[in-house]
Protein backbone atom coordinates (compact mmCIF):
# COMPACT_ATOMS: atom_id res chain seq x y z
CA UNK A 1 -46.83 86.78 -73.52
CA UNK A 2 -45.79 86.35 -69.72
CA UNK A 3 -44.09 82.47 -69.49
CA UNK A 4 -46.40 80.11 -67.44
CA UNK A 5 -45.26 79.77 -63.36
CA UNK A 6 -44.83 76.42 -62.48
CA UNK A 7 -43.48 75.04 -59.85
CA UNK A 8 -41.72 71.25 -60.36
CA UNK A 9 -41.45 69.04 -56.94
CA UNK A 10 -39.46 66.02 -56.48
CA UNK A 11 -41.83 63.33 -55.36
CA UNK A 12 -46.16 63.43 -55.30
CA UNK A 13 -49.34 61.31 -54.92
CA UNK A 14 -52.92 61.74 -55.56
CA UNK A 15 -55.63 63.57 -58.11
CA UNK A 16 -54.76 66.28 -59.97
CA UNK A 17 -56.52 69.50 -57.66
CA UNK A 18 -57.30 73.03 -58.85
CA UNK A 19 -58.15 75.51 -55.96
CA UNK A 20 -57.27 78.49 -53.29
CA UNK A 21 -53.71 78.59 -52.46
CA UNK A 22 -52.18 79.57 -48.94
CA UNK A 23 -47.98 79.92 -48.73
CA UNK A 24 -46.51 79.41 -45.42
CA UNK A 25 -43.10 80.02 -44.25
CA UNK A 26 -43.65 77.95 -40.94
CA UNK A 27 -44.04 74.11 -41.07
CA UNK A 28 -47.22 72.33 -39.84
CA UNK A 29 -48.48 69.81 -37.29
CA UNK A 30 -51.64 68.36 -38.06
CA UNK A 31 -52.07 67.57 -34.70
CA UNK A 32 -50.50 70.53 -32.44
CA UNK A 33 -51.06 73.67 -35.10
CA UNK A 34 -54.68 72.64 -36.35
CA UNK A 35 -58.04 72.45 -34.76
CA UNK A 36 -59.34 69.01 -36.19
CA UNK A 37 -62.43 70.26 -35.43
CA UNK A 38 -63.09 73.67 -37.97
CA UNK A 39 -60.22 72.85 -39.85
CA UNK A 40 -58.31 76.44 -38.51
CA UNK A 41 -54.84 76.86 -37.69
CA UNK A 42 -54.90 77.57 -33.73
CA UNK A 43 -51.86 77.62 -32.71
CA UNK A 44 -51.06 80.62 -31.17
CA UNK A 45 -48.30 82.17 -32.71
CA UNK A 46 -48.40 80.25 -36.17
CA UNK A 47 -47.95 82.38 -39.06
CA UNK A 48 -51.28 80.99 -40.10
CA UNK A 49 -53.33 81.04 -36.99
CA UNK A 50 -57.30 81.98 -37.91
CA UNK A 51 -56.79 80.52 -41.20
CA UNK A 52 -58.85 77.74 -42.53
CA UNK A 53 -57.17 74.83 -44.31
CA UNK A 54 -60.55 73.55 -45.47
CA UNK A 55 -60.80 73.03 -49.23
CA UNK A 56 -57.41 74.61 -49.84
CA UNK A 57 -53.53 74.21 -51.70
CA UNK A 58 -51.49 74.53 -48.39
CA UNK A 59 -47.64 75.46 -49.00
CA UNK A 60 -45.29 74.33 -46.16
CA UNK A 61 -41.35 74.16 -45.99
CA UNK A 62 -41.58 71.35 -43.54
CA UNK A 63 -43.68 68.23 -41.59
CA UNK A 64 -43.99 68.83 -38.57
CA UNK A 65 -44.75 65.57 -36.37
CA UNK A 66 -45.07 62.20 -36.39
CA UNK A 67 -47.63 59.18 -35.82
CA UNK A 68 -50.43 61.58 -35.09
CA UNK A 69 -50.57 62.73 -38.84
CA UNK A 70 -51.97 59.36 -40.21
CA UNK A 71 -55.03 59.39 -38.23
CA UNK A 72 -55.58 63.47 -38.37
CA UNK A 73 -55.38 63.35 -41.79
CA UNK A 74 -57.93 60.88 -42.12
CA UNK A 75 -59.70 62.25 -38.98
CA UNK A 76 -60.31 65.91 -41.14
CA UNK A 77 -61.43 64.56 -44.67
CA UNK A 78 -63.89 62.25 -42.60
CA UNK A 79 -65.00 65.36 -41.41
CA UNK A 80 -65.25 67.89 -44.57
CA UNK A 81 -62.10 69.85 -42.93
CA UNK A 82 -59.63 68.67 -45.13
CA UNK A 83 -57.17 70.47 -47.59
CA UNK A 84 -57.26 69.79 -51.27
CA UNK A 85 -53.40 69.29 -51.26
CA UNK A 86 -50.53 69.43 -49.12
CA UNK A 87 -47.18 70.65 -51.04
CA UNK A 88 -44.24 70.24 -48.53
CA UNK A 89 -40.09 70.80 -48.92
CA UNK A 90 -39.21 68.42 -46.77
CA UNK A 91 -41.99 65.72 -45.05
CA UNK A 92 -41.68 62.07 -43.50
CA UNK A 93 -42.90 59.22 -44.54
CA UNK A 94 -46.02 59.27 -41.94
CA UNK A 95 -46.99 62.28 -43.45
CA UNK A 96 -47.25 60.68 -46.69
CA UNK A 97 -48.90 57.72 -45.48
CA UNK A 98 -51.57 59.52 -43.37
CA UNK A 99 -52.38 62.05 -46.65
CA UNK A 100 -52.20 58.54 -49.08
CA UNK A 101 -54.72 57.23 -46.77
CA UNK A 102 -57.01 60.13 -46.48
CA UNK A 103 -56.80 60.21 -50.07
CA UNK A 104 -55.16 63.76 -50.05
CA UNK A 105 -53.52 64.68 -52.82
CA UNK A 106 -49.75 65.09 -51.48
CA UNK A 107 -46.20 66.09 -53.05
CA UNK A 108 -42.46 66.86 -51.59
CA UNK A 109 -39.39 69.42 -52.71
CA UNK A 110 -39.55 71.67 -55.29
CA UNK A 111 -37.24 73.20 -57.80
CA UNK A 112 -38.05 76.65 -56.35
CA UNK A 113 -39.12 78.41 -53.23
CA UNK A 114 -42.86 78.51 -53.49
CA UNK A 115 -43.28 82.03 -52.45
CA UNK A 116 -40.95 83.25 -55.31
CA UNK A 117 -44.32 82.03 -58.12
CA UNK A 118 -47.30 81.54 -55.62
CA UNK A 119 -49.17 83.75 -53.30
CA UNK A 120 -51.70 83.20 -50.77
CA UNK A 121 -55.17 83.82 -52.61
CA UNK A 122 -53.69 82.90 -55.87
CA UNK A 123 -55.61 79.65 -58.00
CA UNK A 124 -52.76 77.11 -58.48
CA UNK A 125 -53.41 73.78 -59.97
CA UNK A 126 -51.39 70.45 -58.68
CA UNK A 127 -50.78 67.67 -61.01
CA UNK A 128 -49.30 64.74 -59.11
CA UNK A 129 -48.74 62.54 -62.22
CA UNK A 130 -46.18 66.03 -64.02
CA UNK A 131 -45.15 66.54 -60.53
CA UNK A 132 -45.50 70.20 -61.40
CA UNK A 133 -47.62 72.96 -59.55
CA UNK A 134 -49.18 75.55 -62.22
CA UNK A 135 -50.21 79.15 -61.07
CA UNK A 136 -53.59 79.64 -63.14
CA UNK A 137 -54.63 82.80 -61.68
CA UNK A 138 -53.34 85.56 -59.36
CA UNK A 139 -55.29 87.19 -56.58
C-alpha cells in the first residue's frame, strides 16, 4: 500500500478545503499578476498566465506585494473569483490579513517542496487546524 502524501506547513488559518490544485514555481501578486476581474493570471510572462485561480488550491513559494492584497483578496471572493486556498513558503503578514479577511483559507512553509508530492490537476485537501496538506487524488 503506497504511504499517504502529505505535505506539513508551519503556520495556517481557515476551513478545511478539498479541491483542484495548481503548483507554481513563481510567487504571486494579487494585484499586478491577477485580473481581479475573471480571476486569470495576466501577467505576461507568469508561469501561470491564462490560468484561472477561481475555485482552486494555489501553490506559491512566495507573496508577492503589499497593502494591495487585503482589499484584492476581499475584492475577488466578493466577486466569485476567489481561490479555495492559498499555500505559500514564505508570505507577509498583509497577505495573511487580506486572505483572514476574505475568509480564505490560508497557510505558510512547508516541510517539503510542494512540487516534490503535488501536481497541478491533482485533488489535494488542506486542513488548517493539522496544518497538513493531503494529496487525495492524482490527475
Amino acid at each position: 500500500m503506497e504511504q499517504t502524501k502529505a505535505i506539513t506547513v508551519n503556520r495556517a488559518f481557515g476551513d478545511i478545503v478539498e479541491g483542484e490544485a495548481i503548483v507554481s514555481e513563481e510567487g504571486f501578486s494579487p494585484r499586478y499578476d491577477l485580473d481581479r476581474w475573471s480571476g486569470i493570471i495576466s501577467r505576461p510572462g507568469h508561469k501561470l498566465e491564462g490560468l484561472s485561480i477561481t475555485g482552486k488550491i494555489l501553490f506559491f513559494p512566495s507573496a508577492k506585494g503589499g497593502v494591495a492584497a487585503g482589499w484584492a483578496f476581499h475584492d475577488i471572493k466578493h466577486k466569485g473569483l476567489a481561490p479555495k486556498a492559498f499555500v505559500f513558503g514564505v508570505t507577509n503578514p498583509v497577505m495573511v490579513q487580506g486572505a483572514i479577511f476574505a475568509n480564505i483559507t490560508i497557510t505558510e512553509g512547508w516541510d517539503c517542496v510542494p512540487h516534490d508530492v503535488i501536481r497541478t490537476g491533482d485533488i489535494v485537501r488542506v486542513d488548517p487546524q493539522l496544518r497538513r496538506i493531503v494529496l487525495v487524488s492524482r490527475k
